[in-house]
Protein backbone atom coordinates (compact mmCIF):
# COMPACT_ATOMS: atom_id res chain seq x y z
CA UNK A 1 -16.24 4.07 -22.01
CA UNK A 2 -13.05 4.41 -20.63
CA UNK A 3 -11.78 1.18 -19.35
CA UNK A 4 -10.69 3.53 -16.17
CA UNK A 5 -14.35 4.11 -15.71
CA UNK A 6 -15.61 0.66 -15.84
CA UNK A 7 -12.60 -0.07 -13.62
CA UNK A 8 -13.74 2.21 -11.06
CA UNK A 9 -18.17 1.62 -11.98
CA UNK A 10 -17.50 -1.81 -11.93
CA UNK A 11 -17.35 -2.17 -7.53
CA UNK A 12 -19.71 0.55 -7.22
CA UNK A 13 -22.05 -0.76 -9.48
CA UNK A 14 -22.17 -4.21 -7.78
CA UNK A 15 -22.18 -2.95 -4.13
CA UNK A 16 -25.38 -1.06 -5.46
CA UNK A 17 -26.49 -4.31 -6.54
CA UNK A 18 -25.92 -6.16 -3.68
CA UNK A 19 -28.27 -3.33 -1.75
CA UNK A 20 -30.96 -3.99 -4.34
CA UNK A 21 -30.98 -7.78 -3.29
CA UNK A 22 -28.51 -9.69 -5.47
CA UNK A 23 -26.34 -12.38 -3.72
CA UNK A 24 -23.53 -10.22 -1.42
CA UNK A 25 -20.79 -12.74 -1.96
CA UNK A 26 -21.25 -13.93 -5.64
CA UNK A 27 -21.80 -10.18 -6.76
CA UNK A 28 -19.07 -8.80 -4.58
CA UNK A 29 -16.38 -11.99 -6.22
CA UNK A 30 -17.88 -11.17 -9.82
CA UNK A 31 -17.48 -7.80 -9.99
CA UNK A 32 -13.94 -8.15 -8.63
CA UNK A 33 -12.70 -10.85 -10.74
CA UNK A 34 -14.53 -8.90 -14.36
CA UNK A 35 -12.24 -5.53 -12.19
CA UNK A 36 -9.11 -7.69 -12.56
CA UNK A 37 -9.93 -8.65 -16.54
CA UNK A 38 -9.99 -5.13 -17.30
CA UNK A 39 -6.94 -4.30 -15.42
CA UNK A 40 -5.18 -7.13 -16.76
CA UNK A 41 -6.44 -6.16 -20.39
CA UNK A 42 -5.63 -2.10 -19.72
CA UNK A 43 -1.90 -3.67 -18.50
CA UNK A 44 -1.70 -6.11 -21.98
CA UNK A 45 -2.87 -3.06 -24.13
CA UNK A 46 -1.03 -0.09 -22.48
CA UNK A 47 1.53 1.21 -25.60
CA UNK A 48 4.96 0.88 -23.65
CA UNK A 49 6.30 2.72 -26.79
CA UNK A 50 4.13 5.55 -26.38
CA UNK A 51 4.16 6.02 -22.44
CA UNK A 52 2.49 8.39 -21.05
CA UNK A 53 -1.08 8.56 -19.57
CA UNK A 54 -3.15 6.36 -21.52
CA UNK A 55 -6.99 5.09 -21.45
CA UNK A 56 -7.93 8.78 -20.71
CA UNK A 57 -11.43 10.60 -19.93
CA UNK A 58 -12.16 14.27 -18.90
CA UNK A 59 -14.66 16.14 -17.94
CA UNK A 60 -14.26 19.77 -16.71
CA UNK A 61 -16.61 20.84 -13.76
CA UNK A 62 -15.16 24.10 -12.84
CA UNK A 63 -13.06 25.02 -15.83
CA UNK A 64 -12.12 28.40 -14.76
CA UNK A 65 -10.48 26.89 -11.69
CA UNK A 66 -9.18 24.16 -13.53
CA UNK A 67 -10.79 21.31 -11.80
CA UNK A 68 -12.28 18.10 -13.76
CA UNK A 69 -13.10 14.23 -13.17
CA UNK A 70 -10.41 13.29 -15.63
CA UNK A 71 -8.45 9.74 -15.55
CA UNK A 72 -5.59 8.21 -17.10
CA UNK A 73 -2.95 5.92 -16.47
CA UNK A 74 0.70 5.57 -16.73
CA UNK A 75 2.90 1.94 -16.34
CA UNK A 76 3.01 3.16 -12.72
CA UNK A 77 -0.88 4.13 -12.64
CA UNK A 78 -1.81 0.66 -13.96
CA UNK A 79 0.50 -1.84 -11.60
CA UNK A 80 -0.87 0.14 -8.79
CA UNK A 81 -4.68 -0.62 -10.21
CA UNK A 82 -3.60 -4.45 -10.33
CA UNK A 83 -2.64 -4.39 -7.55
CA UNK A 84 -5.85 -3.35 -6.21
CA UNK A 85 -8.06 -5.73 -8.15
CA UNK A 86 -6.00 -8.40 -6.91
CA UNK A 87 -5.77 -7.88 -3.64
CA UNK A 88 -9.77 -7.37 -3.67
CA UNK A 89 -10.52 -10.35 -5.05
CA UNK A 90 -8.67 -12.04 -2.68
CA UNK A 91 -9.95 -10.59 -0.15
CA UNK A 92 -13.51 -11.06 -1.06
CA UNK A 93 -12.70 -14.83 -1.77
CA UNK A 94 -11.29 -15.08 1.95
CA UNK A 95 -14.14 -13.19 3.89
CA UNK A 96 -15.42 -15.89 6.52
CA UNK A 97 -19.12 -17.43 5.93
CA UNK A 98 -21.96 -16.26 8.50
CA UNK A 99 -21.17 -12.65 8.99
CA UNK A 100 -23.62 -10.56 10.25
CA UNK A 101 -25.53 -7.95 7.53
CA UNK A 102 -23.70 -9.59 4.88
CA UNK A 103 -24.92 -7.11 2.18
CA UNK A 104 -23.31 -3.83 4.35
CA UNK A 105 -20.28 -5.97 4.83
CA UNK A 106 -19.05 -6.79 0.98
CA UNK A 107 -20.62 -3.39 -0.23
CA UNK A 108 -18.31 -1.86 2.20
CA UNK A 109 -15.07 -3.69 0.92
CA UNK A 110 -16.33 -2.83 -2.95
CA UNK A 111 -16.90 0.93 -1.88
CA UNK A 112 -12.83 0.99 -0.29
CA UNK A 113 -12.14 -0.95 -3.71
CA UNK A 114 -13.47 1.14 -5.79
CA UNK A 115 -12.32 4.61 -3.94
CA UNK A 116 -8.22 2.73 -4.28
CA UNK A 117 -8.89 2.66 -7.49
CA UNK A 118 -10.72 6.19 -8.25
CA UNK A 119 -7.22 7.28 -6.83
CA UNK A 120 -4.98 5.45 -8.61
CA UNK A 121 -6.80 5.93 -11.91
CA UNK A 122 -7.09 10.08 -11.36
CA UNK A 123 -5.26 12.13 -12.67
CA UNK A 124 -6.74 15.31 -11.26
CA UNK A 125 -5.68 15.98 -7.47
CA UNK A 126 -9.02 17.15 -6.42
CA UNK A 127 -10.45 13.65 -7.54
CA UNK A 128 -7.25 11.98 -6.36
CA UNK A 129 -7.71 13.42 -2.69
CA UNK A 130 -11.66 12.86 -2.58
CA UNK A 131 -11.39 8.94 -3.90
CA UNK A 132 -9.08 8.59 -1.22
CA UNK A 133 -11.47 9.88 1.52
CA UNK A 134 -14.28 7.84 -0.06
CA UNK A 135 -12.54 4.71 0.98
CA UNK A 136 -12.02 6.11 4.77
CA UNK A 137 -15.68 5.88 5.80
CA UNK A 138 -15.86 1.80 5.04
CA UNK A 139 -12.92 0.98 6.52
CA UNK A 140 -14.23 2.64 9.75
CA UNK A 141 -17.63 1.23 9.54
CA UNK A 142 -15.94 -2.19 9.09
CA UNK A 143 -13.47 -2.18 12.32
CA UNK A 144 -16.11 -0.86 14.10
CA UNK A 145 -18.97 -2.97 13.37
CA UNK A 146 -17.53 -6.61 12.17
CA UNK A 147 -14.00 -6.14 14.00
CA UNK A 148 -12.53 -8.42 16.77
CA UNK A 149 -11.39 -6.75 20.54
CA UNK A 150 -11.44 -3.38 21.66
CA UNK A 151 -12.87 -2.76 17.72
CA UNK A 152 -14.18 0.75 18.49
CA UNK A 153 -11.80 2.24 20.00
CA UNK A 154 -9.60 1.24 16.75
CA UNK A 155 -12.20 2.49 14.65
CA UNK A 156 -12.21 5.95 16.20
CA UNK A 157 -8.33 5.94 16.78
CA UNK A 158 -7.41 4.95 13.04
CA UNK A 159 -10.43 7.68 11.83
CA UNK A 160 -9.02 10.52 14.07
CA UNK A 161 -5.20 10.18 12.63
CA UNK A 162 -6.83 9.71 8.74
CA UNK A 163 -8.74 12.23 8.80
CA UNK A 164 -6.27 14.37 10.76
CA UNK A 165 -3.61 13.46 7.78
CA UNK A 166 -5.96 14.08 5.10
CA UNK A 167 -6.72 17.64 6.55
CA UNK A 168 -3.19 18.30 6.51
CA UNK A 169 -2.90 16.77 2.65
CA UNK A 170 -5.50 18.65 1.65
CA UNK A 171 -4.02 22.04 2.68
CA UNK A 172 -0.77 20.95 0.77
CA UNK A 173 -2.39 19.97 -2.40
CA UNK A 174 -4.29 23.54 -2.15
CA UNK A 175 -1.20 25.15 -1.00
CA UNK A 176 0.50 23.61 -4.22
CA UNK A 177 -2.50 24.82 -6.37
CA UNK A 178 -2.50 28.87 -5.16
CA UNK A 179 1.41 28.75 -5.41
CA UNK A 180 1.13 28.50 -8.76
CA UNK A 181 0.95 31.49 -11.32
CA UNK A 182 -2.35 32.95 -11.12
CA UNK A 183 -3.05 31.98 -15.04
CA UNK A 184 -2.12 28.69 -14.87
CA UNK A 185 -3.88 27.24 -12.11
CA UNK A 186 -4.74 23.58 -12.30
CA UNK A 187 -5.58 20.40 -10.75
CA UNK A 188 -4.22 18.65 -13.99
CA UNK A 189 -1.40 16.00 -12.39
CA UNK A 190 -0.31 15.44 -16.08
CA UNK A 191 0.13 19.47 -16.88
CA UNK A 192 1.72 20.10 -13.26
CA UNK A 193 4.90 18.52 -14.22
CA UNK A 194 5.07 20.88 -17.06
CA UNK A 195 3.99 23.77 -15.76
CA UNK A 196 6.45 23.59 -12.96
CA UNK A 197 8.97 22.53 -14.60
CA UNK A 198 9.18 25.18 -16.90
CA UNK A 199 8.70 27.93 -14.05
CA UNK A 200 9.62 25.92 -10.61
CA UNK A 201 8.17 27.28 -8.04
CA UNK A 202 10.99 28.93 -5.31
CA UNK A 203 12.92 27.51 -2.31
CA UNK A 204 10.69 28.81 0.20
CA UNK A 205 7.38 28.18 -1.27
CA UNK A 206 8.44 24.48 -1.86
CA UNK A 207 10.05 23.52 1.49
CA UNK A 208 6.72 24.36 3.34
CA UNK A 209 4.57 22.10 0.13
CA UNK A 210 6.55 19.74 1.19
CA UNK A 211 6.43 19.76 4.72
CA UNK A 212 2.77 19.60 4.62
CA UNK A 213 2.58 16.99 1.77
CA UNK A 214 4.83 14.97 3.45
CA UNK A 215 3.05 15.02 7.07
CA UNK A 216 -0.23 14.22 5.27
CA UNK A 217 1.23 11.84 3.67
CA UNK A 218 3.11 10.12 6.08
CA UNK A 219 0.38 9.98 8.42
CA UNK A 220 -1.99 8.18 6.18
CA UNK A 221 1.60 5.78 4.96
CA UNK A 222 2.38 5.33 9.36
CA UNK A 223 5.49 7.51 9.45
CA UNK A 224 7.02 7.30 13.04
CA UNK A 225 5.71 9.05 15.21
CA UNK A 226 2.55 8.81 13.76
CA UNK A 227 2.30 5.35 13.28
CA UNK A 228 0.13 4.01 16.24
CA UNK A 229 -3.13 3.77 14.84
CA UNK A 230 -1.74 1.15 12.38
CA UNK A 231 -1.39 -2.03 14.76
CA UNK A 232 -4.58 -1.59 16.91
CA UNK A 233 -6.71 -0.98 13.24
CA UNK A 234 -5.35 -3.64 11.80
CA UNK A 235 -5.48 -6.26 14.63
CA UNK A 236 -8.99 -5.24 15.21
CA UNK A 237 -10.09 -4.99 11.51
CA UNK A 238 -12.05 -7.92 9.76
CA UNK A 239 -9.40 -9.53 7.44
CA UNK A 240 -10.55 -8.61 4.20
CA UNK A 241 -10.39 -4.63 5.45
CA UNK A 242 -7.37 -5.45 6.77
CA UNK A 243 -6.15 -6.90 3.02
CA UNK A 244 -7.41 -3.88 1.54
CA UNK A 245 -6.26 -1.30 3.94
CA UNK A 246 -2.36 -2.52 4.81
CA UNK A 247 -2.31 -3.98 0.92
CA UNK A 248 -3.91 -1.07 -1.18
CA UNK A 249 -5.03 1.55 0.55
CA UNK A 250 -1.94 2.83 3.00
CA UNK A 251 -0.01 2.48 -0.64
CA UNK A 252 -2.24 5.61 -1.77
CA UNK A 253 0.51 7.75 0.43
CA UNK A 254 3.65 6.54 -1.14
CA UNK A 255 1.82 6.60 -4.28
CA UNK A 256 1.15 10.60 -3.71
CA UNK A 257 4.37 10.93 -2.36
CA UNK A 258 6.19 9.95 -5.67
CA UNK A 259 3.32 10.70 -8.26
CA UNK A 260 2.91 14.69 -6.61
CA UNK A 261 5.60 14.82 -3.63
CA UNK A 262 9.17 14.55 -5.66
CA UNK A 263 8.45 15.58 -9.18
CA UNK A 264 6.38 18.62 -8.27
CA UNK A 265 8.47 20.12 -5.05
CA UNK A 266 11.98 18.33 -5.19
CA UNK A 267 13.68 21.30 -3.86
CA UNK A 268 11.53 21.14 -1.16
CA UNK A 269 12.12 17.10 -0.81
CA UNK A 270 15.83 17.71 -0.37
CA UNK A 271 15.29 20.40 2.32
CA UNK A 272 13.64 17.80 4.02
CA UNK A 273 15.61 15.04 3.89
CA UNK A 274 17.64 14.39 6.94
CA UNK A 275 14.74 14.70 8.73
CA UNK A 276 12.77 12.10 6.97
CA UNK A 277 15.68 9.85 7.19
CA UNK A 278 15.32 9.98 11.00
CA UNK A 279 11.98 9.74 10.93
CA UNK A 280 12.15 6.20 8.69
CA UNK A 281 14.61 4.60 11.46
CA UNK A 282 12.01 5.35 13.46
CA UNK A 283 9.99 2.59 11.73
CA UNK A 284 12.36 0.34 10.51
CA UNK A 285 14.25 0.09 14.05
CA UNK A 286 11.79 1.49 17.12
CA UNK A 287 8.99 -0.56 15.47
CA UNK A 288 11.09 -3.72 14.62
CA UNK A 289 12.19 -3.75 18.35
CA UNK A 290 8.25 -3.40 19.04
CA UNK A 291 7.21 -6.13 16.62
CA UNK A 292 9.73 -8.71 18.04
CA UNK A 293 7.73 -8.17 21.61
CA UNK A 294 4.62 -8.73 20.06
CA UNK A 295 2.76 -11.60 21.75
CA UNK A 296 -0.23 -11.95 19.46
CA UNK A 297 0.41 -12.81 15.26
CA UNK A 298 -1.78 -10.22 14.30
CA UNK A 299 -0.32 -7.50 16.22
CA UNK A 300 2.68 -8.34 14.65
CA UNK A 301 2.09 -8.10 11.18
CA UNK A 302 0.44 -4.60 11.95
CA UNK A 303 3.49 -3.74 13.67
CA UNK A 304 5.73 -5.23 10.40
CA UNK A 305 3.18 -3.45 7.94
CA UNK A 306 4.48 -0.01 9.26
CA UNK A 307 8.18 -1.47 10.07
CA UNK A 308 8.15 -2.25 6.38
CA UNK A 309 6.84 1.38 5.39
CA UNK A 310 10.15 2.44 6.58
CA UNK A 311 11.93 0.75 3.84
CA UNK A 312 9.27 2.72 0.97
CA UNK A 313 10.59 6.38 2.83
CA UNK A 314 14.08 5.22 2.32
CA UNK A 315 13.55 4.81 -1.27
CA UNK A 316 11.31 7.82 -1.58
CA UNK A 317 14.40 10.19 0.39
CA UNK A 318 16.93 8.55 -2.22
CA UNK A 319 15.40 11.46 -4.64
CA UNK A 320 17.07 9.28 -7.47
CA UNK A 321 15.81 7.13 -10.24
CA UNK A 322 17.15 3.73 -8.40
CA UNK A 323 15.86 4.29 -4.86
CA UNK A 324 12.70 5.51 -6.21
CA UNK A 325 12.27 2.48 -8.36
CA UNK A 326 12.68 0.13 -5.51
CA UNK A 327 10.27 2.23 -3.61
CA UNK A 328 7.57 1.84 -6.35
CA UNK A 329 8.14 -1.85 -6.34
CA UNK A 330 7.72 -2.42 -2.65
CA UNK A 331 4.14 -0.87 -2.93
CA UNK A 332 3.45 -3.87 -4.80
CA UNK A 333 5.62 -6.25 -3.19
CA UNK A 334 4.44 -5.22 0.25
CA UNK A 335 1.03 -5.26 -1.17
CA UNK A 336 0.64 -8.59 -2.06
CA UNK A 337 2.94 -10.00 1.18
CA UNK A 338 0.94 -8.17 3.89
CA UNK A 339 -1.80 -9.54 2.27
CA UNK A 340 -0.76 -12.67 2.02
CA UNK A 341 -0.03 -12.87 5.85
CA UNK A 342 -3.16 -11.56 7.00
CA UNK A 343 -5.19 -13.89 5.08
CA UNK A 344 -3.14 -16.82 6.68
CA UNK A 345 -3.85 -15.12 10.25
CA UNK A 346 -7.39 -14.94 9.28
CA UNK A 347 -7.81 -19.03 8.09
CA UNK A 348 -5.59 -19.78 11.32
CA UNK A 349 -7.80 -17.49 14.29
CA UNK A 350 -10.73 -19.65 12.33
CA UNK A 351 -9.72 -22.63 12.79
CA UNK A 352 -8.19 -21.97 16.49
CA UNK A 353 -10.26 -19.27 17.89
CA UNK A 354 -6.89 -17.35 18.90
CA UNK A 355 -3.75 -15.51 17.33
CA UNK A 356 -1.64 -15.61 20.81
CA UNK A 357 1.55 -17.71 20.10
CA UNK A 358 0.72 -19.04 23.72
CA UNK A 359 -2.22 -20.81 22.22
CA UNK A 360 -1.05 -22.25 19.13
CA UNK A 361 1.91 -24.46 18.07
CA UNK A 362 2.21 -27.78 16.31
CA UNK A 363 -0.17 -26.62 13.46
CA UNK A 364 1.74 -28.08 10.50
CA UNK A 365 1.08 -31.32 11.55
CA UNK A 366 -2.52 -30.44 10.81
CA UNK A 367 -2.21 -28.25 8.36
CA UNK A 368 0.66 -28.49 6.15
CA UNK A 369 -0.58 -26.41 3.13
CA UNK A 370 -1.42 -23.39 5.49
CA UNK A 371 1.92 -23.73 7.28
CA UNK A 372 3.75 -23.75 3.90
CA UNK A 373 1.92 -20.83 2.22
CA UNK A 374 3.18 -18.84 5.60
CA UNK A 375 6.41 -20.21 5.25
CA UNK A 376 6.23 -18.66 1.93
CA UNK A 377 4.51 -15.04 2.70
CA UNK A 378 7.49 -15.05 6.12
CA UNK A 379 9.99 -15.60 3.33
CA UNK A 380 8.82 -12.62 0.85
CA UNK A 381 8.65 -10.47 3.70
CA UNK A 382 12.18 -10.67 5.10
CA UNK A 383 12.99 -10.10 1.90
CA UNK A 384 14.79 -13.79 1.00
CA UNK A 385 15.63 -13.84 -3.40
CA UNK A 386 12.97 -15.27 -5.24
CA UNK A 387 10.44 -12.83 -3.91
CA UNK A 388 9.53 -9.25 -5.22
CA UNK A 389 10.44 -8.12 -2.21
CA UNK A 390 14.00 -8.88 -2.08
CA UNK A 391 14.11 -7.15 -5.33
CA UNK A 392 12.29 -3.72 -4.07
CA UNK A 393 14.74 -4.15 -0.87
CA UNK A 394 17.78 -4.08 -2.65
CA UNK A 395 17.20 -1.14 -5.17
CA UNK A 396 16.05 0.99 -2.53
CA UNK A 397 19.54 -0.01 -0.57
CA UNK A 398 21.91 0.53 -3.59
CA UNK A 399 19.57 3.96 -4.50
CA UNK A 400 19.98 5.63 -0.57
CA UNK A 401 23.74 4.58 -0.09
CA UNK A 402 24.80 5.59 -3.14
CA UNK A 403 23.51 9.48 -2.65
CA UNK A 404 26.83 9.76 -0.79
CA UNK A 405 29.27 8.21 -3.39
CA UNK A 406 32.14 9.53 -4.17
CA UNK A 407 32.85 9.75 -0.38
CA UNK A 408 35.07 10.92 2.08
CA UNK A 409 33.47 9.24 5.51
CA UNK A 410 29.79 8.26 5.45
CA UNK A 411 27.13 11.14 4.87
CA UNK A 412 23.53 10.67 6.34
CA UNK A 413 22.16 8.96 3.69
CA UNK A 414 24.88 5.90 4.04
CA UNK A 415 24.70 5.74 7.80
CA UNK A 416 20.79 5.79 7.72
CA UNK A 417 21.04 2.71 5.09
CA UNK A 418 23.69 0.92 7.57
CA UNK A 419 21.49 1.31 10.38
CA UNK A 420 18.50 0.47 8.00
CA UNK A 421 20.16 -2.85 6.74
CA UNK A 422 19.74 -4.24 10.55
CA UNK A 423 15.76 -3.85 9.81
CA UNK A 424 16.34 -7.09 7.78
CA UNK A 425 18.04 -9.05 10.38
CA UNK A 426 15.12 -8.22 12.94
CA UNK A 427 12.16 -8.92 10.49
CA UNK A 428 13.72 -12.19 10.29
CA UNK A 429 14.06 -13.20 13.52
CA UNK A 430 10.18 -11.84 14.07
CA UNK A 431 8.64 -13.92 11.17
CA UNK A 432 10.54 -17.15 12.34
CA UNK A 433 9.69 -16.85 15.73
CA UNK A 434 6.00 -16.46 14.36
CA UNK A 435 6.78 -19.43 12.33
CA UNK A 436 7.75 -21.65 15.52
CA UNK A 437 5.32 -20.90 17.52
CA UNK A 438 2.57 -21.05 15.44
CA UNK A 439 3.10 -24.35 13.22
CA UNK A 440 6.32 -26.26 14.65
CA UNK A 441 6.42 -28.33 18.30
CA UNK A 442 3.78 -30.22 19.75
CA UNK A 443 0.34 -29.35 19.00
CA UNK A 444 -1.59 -27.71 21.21
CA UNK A 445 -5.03 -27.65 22.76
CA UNK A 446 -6.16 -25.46 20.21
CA UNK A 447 -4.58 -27.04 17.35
CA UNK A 448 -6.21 -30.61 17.89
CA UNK A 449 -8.33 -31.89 15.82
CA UNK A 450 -8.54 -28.79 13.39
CA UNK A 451 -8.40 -29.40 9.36
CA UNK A 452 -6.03 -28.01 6.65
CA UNK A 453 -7.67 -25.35 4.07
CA UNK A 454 -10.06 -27.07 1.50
CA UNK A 455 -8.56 -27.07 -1.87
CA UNK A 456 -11.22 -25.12 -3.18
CA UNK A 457 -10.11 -22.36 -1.18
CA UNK A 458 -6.58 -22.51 -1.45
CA UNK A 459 -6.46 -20.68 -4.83
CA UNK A 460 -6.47 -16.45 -3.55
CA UNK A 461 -3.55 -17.76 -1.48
CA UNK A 462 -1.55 -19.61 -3.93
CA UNK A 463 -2.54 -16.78 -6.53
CA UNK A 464 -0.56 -14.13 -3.83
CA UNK A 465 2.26 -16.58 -3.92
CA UNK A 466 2.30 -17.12 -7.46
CA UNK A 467 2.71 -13.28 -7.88
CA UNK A 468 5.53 -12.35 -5.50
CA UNK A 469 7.61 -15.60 -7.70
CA UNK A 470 6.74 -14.32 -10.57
CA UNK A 471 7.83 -9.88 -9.42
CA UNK A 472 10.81 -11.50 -7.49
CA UNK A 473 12.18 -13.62 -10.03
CA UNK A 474 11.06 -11.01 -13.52
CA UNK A 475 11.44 -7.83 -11.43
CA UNK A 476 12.47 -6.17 -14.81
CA UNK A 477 8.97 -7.06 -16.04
CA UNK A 478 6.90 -4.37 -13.24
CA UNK A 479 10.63 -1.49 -13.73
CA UNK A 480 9.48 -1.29 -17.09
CA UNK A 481 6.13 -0.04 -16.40
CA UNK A 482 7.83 1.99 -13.16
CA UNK A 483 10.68 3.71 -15.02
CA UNK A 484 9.56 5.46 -17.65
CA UNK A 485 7.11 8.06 -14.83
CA UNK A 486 10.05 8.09 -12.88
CA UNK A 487 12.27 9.42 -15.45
CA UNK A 488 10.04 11.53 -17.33
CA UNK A 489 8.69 13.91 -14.38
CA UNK A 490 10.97 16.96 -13.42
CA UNK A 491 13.14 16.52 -10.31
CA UNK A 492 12.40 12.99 -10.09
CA UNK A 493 15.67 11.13 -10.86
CA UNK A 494 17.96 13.96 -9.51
CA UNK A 495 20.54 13.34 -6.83
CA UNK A 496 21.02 15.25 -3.33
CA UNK A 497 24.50 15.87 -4.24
């Protein structure tokens, strides 16, 4: 078996188990932690030398139409599939005790596991799109039923714009597969390149794939306008859906965006450009100046999750091999970050009942570990060195200003990075303010009395940590499983001018 398969059996399989009567919670963290073995094993035997799509299965289903089940993975392909066993283990390990229909509630987070991973391990875009929806229904059943607040409402709101997105993807990806010449049809995402590359499909059919792959997209990613389902969902989810949504799943859009998006329609990509540039200061300023208002700490980081997607489009517009990188690293840098900060807000509304900054202060007197493990996620995600964030940041920078270069006055591209550089300054002064009000002055009502996090629970947290250090300091070590898809797909490392 494919170790792609037992990547993607291996949730499904337990959350099947857990149905049948097995312990929810023991089954849910063992099946996760044998997910991230494999992963870890697939990353340690992947041939670097080689490249390419590796650990591959297929079976055809329609083959006249060109549609299989097929899997593979690239160096991309497989940080993204870390990156999801990761982030669900940690989120399993940090799901609170005493919840309600425990077994629907960790079969749920395995089923959005598992369909994050069907999509990162496809490599057939029917499969990629339907993994993808697979995950959808969860997520709403767990805002709805387990969330905190106005929780349905959220539940309906962040369904309606998904599944409006996806509708929108889907007549992209079939737009993309009828625009191709009728003998060579295919859902194959490792022939596409290929095929379109050798015979590129023209200006006009390309500009409107794009259009439509990049709405879809961007919906499901939070592209401004179409970002407000993000904060409400997230602030309303339980916090291991909200892990596995803001860490993995919203990731599947940037992931489609440069796995399908740029190599396959670049002329199109370019045509769009300005526009998406305007969009993404849309997120990075409008929804920074919204975050900094933000009176509750999990409102915030929903509001930062989609500030921060801002960043990923700038990379993604750079249509060049250095932008693109950066944008390939954030997914995983932002992955593990956003996280990492709703976990914390999860252990601190436990402790304290509430995530308004008018009810909390003083807490690292009380708890010092959780008030440095913040201090640590607030750090990676202003983007301070030492953090892969920092790194993603600043190749995504150098990649959109340098479109313009040589120069003769600033081009759109080098104003939108100017204007996209003061995104930095106001996640900072966000995350500190968090930081003050939640753990520094004199402790409040709330904060009496409460204990730090056992240190048989600290390890999902310090793991998160461990990882940024480790991407921030060794970025090299994630570029050179990033590179080699970005340089070998058509379009994909070519300049606007």
């Amino acid at each position: 078996m494919s170790l792609l398969n037992l990547l993607i059996l291996l949730p499904l399989a337990a959350a099947l188990a857990i149905f049948a009567g097995a312990p929810a919670r023991r089954t849910a963290l063992g099946a996760t932690a044998t997910a991230l073995l494999v992963a870890l094993a697939a990353l340690v035997g992947y041939d670097r030398t080689a490249g390419g799509f590796q650990f591959a299965f297929r079976a055809d289903i329609l083959p006249d139409w060109g549609l299989a089940y097929a899997v593979g993975a690239d160096g991309f392909s497989l940080l993204m599939l870390g990156l999801t066993t990761v982030v669900a283990l940690c989120a399993i390990a940090v799901a609170p005790a005493n919840i309600g229909n425990e077994k629907a509630y960790f079969a749920s987070l395995l089923f959005i596991a598992a369909g994050a991973t069907g999509a990162f391990a496809s490599t057939d875009l029917f499969f990629f799109y339907l993994f993808h929806e697979l995950a959808l229904i969860p997520t709403f059943l767990l805002i709805g039923i387990w969330g905190t607040g106005d929780r349905r409402q959220a539940a309906w709101k962040i369904t309606i714009y998904l599944a409006a997105g996806s509708f929108v993807l889907l007549i992209g990806l079939l737009a993309l597969y009828f625009a191709l010449p009728a003998g060579v049809r295919t859902f194959d995402m490792v022939r596409l390149p290929e095929i379109l590359g050798a015979t590129p499909l023209g200006a006009g059919p390309q500009k409107w794939i794009a259009l439509l792959l990049l709405t879809g997209f961007g919906v499901l990613i939070s592209l401004f306008p179409f970002h407000t389902w993000a904060p409400d969902a997230y602030a309303s989810a339980p916090v291991p859906a909200a892990m596995l949504h803001a860490g993995v799943l919203k990731k599947f859009g940037l992931y489609g965006l440069i796995r399908v998006a740029v190599p396959l329609v670049p002329e199109g990509m370019r045509h769009w450009a300005d526009l998406l540039l305007l969009l993404l200061l849309g997120n990075i300023l409008v929804v920074g100046l919204i975050t900094l208002a933000q009176k509750q700490l999990d409102r915030m980081l929903g509001c930062s999750s989609v500030m921060h997607m801002g960043y990923a489009f700038l990379g993604i517009a750079s249509l060049n091999q250095t932008g693109l990188g950066g944008a390939a690293l954030l997914l995983v840098a932002h992955g593990l970050s956003i996280a990492l900060l709703f976990a914390l807000a999860g252990e601190i509304r436990q402790r304290t009942g509430s995530l308004d900054f008018k009810d909390l202060g003083g807490l690292l007197t009380c708890a010092p570990f959780l008030g440095l493990m913040f201090g640590l996620a607030a750090f990676a995600s202003i983007g301070l060195p030492g953090f892969a964030n920092f790194a993603a940041e600043l190749l995504i920078f150098f990649g959109a200003f340098g479109n313009g270069l040589p120069f003769a006055g600033f081009d759109s591209y080098q104003f939108a990075t100017t204007l996209a550089l003061w995104g930095v300054v106001i996640s900072a002064v966000y995350m500190l303010r968090a930081y003050r009000a939640v753990f520094m002055g004199g402790t409040s009502g709330r904060c009496k009395g409460i204990t730090d996090l056992p240190a048989g629970a600290r390890w999902p947290l310090v793991l998160l940590v461990a990882l940024l250090l480790l991407a921030g300091c060794w970025p090299q070590l994630l570029l050179d499983f990033i590179q080699p898809t970005l340089s070998g797909a058509p379009g994909m490392v070519a300049n606007v001018r």
